[in-house]
C-alpha atoms as a PDB file:
ATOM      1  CA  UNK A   1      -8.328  -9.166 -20.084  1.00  0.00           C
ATOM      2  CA  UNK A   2      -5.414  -9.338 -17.324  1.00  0.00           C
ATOM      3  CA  UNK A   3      -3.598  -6.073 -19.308  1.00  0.00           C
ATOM      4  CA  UNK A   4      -6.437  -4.312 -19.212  1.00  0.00           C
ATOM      5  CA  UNK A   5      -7.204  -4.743 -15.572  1.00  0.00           C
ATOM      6  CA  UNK A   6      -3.115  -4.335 -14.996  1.00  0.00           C
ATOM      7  CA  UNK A   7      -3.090  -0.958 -17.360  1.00  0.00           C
ATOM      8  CA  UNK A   8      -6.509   0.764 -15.426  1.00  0.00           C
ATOM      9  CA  UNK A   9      -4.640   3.370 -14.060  1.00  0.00           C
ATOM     10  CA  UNK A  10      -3.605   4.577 -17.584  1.00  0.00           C
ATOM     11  CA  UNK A  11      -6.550   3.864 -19.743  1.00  0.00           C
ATOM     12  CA  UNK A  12      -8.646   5.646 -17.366  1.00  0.00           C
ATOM     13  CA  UNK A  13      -5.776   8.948 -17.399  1.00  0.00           C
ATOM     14  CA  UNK A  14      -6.233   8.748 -21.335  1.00  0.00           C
ATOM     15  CA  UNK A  15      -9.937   8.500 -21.359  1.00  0.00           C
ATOM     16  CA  UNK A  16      -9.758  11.940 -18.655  1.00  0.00           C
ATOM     17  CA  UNK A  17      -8.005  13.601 -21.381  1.00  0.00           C
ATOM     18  CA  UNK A  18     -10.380  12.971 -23.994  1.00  0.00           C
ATOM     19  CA  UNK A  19     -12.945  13.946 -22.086  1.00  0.00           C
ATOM     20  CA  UNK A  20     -11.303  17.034 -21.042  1.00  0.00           C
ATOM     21  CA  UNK A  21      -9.979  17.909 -24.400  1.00  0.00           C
ATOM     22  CA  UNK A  22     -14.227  17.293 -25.769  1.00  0.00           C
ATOM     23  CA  UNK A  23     -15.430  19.454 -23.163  1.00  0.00           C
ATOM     24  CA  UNK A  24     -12.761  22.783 -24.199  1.00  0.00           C
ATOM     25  CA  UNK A  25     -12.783  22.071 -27.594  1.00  0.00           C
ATOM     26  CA  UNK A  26     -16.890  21.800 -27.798  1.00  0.00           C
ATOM     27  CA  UNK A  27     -17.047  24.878 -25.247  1.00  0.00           C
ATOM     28  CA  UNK A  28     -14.922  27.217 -27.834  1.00  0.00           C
ATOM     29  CA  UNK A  29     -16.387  25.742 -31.203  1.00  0.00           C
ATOM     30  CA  UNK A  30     -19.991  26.521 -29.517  1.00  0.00           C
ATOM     31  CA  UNK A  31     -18.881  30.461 -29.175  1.00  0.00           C
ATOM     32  CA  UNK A  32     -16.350  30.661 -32.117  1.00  0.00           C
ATOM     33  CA  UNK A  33     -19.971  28.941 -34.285  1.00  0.00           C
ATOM     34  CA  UNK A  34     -22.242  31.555 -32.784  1.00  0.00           C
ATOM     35  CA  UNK A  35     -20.021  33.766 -34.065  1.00  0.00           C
ATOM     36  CA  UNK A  36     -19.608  32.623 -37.407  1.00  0.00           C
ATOM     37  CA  UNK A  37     -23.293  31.825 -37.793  1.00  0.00           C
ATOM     38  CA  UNK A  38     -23.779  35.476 -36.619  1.00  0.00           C
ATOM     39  CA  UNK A  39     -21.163  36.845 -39.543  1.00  0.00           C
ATOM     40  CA  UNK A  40     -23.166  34.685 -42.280  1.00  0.00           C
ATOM     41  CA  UNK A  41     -26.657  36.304 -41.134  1.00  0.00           C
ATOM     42  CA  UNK A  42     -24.879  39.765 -41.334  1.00  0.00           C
ATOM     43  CA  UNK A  43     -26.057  42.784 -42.946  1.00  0.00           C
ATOM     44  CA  UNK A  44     -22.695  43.352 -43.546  1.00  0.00           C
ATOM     45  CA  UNK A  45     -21.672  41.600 -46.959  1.00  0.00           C
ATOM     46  CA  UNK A  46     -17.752  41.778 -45.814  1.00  0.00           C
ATOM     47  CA  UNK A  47     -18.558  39.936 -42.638  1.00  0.00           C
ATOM     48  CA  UNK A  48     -20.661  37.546 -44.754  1.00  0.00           C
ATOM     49  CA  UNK A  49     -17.839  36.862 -47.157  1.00  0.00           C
ATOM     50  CA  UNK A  50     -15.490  36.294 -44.194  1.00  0.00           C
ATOM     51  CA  UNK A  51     -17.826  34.209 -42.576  1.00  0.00           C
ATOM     52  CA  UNK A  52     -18.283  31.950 -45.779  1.00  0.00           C
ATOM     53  CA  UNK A  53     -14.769  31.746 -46.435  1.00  0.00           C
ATOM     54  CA  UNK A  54     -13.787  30.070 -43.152  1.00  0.00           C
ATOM     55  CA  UNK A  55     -16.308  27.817 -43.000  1.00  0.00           C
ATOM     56  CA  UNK A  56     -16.196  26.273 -46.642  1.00  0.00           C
ATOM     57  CA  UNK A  57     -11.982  26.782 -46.444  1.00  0.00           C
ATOM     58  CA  UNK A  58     -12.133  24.595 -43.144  1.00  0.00           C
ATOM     59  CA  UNK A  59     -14.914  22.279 -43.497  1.00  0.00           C
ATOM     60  CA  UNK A  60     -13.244  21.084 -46.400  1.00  0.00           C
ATOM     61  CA  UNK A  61      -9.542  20.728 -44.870  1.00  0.00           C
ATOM     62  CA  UNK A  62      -9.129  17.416 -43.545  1.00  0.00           C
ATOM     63  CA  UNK A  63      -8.306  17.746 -39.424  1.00  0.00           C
ATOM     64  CA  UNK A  64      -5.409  15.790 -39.229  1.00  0.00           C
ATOM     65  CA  UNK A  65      -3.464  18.888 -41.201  1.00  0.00           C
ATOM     66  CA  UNK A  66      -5.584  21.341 -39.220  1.00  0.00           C
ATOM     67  CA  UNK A  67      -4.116  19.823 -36.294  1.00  0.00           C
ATOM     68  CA  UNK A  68      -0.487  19.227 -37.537  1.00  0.00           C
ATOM     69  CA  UNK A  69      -0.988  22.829 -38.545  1.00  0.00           C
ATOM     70  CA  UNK A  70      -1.604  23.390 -35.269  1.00  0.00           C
ATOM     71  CA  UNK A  71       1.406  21.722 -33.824  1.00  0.00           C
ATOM     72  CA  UNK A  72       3.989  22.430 -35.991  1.00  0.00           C
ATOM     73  CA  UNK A  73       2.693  25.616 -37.730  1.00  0.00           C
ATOM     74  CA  UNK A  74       1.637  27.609 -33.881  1.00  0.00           C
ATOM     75  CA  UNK A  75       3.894  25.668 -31.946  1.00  0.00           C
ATOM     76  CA  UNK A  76       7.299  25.210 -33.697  1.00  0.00           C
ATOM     77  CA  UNK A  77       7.371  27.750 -36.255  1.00  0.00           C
ATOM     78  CA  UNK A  78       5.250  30.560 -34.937  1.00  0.00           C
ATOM     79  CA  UNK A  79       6.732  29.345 -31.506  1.00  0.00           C
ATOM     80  CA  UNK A  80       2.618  29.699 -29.342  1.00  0.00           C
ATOM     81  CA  UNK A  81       3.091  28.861 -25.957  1.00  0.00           C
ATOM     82  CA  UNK A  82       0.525  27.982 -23.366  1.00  0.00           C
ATOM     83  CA  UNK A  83       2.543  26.271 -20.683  1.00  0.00           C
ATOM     84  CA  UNK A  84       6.479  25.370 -19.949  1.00  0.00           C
ATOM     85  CA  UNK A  85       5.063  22.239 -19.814  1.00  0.00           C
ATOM     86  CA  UNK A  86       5.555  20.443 -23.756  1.00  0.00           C
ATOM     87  CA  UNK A  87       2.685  18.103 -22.909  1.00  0.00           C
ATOM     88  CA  UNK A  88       0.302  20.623 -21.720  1.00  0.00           C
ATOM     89  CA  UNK A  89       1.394  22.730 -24.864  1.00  0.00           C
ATOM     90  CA  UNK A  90       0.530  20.137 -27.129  1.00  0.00           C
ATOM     91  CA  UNK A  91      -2.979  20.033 -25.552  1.00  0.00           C
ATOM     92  CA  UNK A  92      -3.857  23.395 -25.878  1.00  0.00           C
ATOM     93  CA  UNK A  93      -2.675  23.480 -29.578  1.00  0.00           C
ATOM     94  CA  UNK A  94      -4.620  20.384 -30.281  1.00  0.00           C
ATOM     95  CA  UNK A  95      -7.951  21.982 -28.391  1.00  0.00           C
ATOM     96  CA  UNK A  96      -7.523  25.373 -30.573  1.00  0.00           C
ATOM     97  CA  UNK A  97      -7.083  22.894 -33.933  1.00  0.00           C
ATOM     98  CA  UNK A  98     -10.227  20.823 -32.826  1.00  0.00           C
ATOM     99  CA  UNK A  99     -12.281  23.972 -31.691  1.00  0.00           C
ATOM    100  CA  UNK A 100     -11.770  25.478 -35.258  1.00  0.00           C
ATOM    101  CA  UNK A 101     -12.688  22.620 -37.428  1.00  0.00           C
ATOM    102  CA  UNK A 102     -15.487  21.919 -35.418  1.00  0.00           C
ATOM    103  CA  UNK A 103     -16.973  25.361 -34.940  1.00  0.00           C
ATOM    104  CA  UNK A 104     -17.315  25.212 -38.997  1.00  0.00           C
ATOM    105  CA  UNK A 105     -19.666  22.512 -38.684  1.00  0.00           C
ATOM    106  CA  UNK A 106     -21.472  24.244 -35.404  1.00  0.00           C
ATOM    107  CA  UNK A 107     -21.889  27.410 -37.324  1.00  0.00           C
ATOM    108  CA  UNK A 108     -23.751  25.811 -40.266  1.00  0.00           C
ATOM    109  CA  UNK A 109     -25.706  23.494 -37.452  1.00  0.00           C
ATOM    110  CA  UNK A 110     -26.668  26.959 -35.900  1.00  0.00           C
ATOM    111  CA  UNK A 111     -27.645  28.946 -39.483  1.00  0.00           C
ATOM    112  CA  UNK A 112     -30.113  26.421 -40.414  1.00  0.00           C
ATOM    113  CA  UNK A 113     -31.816  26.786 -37.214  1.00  0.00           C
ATOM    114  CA  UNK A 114     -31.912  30.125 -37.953  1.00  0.00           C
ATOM    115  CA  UNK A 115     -33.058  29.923 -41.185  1.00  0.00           C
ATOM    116  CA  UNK A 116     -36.206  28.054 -39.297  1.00  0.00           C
ATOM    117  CA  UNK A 117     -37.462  31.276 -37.356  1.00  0.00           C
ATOM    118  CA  UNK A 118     -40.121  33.116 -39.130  1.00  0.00           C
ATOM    119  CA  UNK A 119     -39.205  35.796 -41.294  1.00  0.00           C
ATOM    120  CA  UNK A 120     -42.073  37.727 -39.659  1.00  0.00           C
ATOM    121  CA  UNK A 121     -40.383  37.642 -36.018  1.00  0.00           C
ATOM    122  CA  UNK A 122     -37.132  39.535 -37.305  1.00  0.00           C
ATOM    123  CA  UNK A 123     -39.024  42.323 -39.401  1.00  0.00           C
ATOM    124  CA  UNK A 124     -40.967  42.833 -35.868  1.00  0.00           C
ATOM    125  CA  UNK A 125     -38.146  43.149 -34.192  1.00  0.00           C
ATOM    126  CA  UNK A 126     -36.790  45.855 -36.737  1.00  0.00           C
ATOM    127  CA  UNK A 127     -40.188  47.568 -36.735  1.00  0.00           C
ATOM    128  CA  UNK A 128     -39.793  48.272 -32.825  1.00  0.00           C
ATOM    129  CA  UNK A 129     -36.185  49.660 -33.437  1.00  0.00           C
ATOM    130  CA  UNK A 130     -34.367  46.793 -32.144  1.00  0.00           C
ATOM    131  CA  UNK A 131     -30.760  46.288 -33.688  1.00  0.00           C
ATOM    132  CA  UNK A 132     -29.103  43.570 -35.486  1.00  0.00           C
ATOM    133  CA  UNK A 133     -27.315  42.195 -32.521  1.00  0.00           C
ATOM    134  CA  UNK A 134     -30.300  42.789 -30.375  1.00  0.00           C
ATOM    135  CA  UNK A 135     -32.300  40.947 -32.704  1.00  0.00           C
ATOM    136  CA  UNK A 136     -29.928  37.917 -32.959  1.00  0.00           C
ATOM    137  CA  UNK A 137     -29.310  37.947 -29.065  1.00  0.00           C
ATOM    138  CA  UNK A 138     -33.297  38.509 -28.270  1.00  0.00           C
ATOM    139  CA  UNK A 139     -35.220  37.196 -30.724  1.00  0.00           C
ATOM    140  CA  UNK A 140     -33.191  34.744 -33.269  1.00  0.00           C
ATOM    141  CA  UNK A 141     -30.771  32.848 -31.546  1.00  0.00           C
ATOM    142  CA  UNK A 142     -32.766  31.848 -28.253  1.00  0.00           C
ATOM    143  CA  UNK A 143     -35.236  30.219 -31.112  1.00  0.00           C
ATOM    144  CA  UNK A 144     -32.527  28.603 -33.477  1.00  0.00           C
ATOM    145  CA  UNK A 145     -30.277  27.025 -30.847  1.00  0.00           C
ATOM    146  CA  UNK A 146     -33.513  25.257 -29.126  1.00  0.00           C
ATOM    147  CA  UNK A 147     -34.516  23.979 -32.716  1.00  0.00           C
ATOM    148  CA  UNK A 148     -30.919  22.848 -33.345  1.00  0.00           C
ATOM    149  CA  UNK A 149     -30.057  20.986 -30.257  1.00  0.00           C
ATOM    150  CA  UNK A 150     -30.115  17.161 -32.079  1.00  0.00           C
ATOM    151  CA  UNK A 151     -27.753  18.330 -34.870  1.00  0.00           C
ATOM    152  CA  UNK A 152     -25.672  19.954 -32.041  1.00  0.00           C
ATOM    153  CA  UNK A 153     -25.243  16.729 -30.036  1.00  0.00           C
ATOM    154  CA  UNK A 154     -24.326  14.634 -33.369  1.00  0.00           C
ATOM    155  CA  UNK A 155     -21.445  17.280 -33.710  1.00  0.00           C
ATOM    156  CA  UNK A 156     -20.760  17.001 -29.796  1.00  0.00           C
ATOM    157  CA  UNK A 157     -20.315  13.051 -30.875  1.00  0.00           C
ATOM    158  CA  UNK A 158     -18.189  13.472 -34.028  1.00  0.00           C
ATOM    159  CA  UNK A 159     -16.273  15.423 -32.064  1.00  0.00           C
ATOM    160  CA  UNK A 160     -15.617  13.110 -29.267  1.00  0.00           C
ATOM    161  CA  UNK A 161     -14.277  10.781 -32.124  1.00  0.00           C
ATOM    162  CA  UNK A 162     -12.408  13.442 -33.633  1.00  0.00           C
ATOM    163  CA  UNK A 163     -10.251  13.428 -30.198  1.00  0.00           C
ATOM    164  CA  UNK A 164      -8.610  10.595 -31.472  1.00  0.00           C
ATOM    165  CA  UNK A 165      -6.543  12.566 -33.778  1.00  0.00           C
ATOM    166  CA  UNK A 166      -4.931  14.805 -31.556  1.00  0.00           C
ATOM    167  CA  UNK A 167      -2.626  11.929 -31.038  1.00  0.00           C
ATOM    168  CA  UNK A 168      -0.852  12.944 -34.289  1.00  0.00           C
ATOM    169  CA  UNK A 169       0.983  15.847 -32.564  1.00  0.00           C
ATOM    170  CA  UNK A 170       1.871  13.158 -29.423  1.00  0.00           C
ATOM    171  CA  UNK A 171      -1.283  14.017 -27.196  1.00  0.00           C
ATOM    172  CA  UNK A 172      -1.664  10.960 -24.978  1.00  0.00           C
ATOM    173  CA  UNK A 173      -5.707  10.780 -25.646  1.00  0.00           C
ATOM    174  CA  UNK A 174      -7.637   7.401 -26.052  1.00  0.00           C
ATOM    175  CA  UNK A 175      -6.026   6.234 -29.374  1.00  0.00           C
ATOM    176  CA  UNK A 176      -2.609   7.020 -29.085  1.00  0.00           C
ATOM    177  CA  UNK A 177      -2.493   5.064 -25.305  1.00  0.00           C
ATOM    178  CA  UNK A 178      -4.121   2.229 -27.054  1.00  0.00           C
ATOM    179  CA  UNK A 179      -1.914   2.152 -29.731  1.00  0.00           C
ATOM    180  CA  UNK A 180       0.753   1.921 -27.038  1.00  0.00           C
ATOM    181  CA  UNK A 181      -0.839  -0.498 -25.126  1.00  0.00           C
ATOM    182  CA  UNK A 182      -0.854  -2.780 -28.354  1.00  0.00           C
ATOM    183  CA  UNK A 183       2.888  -2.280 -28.618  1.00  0.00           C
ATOM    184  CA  UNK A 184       3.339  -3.250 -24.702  1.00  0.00           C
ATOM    185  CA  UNK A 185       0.768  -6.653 -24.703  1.00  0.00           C
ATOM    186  CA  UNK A 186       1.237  -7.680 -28.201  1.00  0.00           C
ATOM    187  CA  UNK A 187      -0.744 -10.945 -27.294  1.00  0.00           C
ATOM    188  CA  UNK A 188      -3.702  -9.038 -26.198  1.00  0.00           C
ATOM    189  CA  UNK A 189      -4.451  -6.771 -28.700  1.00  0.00           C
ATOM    190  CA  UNK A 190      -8.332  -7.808 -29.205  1.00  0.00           C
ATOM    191  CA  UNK A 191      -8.950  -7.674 -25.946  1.00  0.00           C
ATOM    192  CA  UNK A 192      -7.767  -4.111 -25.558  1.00  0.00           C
ATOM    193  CA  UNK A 193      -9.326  -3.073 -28.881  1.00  0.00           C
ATOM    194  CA  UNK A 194     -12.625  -3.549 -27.646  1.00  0.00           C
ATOM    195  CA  UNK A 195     -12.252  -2.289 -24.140  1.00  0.00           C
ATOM    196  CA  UNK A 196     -11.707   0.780 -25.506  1.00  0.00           C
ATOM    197  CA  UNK A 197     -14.501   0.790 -28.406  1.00  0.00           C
ATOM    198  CA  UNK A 198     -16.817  -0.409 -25.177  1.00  0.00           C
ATOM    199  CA  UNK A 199     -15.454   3.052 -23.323  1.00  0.00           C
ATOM    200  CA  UNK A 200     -16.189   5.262 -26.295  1.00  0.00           C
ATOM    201  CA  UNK A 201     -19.307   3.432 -26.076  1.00  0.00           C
ATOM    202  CA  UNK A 202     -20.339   4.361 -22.587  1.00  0.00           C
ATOM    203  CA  UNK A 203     -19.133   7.812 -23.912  1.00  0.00           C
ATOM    204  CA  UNK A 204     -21.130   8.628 -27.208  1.00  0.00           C
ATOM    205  CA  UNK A 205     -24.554   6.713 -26.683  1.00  0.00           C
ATOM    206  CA  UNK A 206     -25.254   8.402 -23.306  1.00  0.00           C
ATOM    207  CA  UNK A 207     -24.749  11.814 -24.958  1.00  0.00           C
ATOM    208  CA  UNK A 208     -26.844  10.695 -27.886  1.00  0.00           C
ATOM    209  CA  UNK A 209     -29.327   9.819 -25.696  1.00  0.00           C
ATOM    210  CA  UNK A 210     -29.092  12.779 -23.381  1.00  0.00           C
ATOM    211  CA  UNK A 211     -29.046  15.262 -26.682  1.00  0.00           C
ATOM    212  CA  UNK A 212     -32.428  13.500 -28.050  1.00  0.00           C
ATOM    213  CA  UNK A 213     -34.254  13.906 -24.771  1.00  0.00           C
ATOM    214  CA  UNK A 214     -33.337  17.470 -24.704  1.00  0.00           C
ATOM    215  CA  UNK A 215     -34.061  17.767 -28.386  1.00  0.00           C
ATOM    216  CA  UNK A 216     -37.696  17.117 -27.429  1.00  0.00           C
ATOM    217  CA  UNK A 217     -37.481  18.859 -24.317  1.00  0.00           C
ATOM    218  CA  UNK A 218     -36.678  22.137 -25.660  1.00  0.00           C
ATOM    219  CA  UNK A 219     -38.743  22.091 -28.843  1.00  0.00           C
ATOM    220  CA  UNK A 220     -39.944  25.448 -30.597  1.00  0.00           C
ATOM    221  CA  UNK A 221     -43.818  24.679 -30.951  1.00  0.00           C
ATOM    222  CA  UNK A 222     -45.080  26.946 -34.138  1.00  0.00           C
END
């Protein structure tokens, strides 16, 4: 108990960091999903191949290579650079590695919701000479995101999770400081494990909670 109260400082830096890397990597899955989820919908059978493509090609790639990928593919050999900074570097790369295989999921969260509006809303839509994208912006996705908001939030908490691999390309998140922290106190290693499942805890059930509440709060009623 005495580490943990002596290493503070750093557990709560590394717990920041996960929350900071959840919040950007959940902000640009959320658009990049739209977007796929808007491709797969499409008219347009090339954008619907496309669409389909990414989603079953990354869904089914384990992250830790999508986020090696990531680091070693964008940032050694393609040579992507955010920031002079190597650390802040890393983070980026790891945020762009975790928004893509998570947007896979969000796009597939975000089709079946709307696969839920009525048929009968989008051919009125059509009949008053509204377009495609006007009729996704307007009609469909205002609809399918309210009626997808649970699945959303148990994809918000995978992804918190997920964080945890980032430390593969050396991002000092949650896991890897722990890991550290094991190597530092080796004669407090429980105690340290569960401090930090209690603070992924305190940071998946209240966003559970907070995602069923507005589940109900923002039901479609049909």
């Amino acid at each position: 108990m005495q580490a943990l109260i002596d290493e503070f400082p750093v557990i709560r830096d590394a717990f920041w960091l996960t929350i900071r890397l959840t919040l950007a990597s959940g902000f640009m899955a959320l658009v990049l999903g739209t977007i796929l989820a808007a491709m797969r919908v499409s008219p347009l059978p090339v954008l619907r191949t496309i669409g389909t493509a990414y989603v079953n090609i990354v869904r089914n790639t384990p992250l830790t290579l999508v986020i090696v990928f990531c680091g070693l593919g964008l940032g050694l050999v393609l040579d992507v650079s955010f920031s002079t900074s190597l650390s802040t570097n890393y983070l980026w790369l790891s945020i762009i590695g975790l928004s893509a295989y998570t947007a896979a999921f969000v796009c597939e969260a975000i089709r079946a919701g709307i696969n839920t509006v009525p048929v009968g809303q989008a051919e009125a839509a059509r009949a008053i000479g509204l377009t495609f994208m006007q009729n996704l912006r307007l009609i469909v996705l205002p609809q399918a995101l309210r009626s997808v908001v649970a699945p959303l939030g148990s994809i918000l908490i995978a992804l918190i999770k997920n964080t945890t691999v980032a430390a593969a390309i050396g991002v000092g998140e949650a896991s890897l400081t722990m890991k550290t922290l094991f190597e530092a106190h080796g004669d407090a290693v429980v105690p340290i494990f569960f401090g930090f499942a209690v603070a992924f805890l305190v940071l998946t059930l209240p966003t559970g909670l907070l995602f069923t509440w507005l589940s109900k709060r923002l039901a479609v009623i049909r």
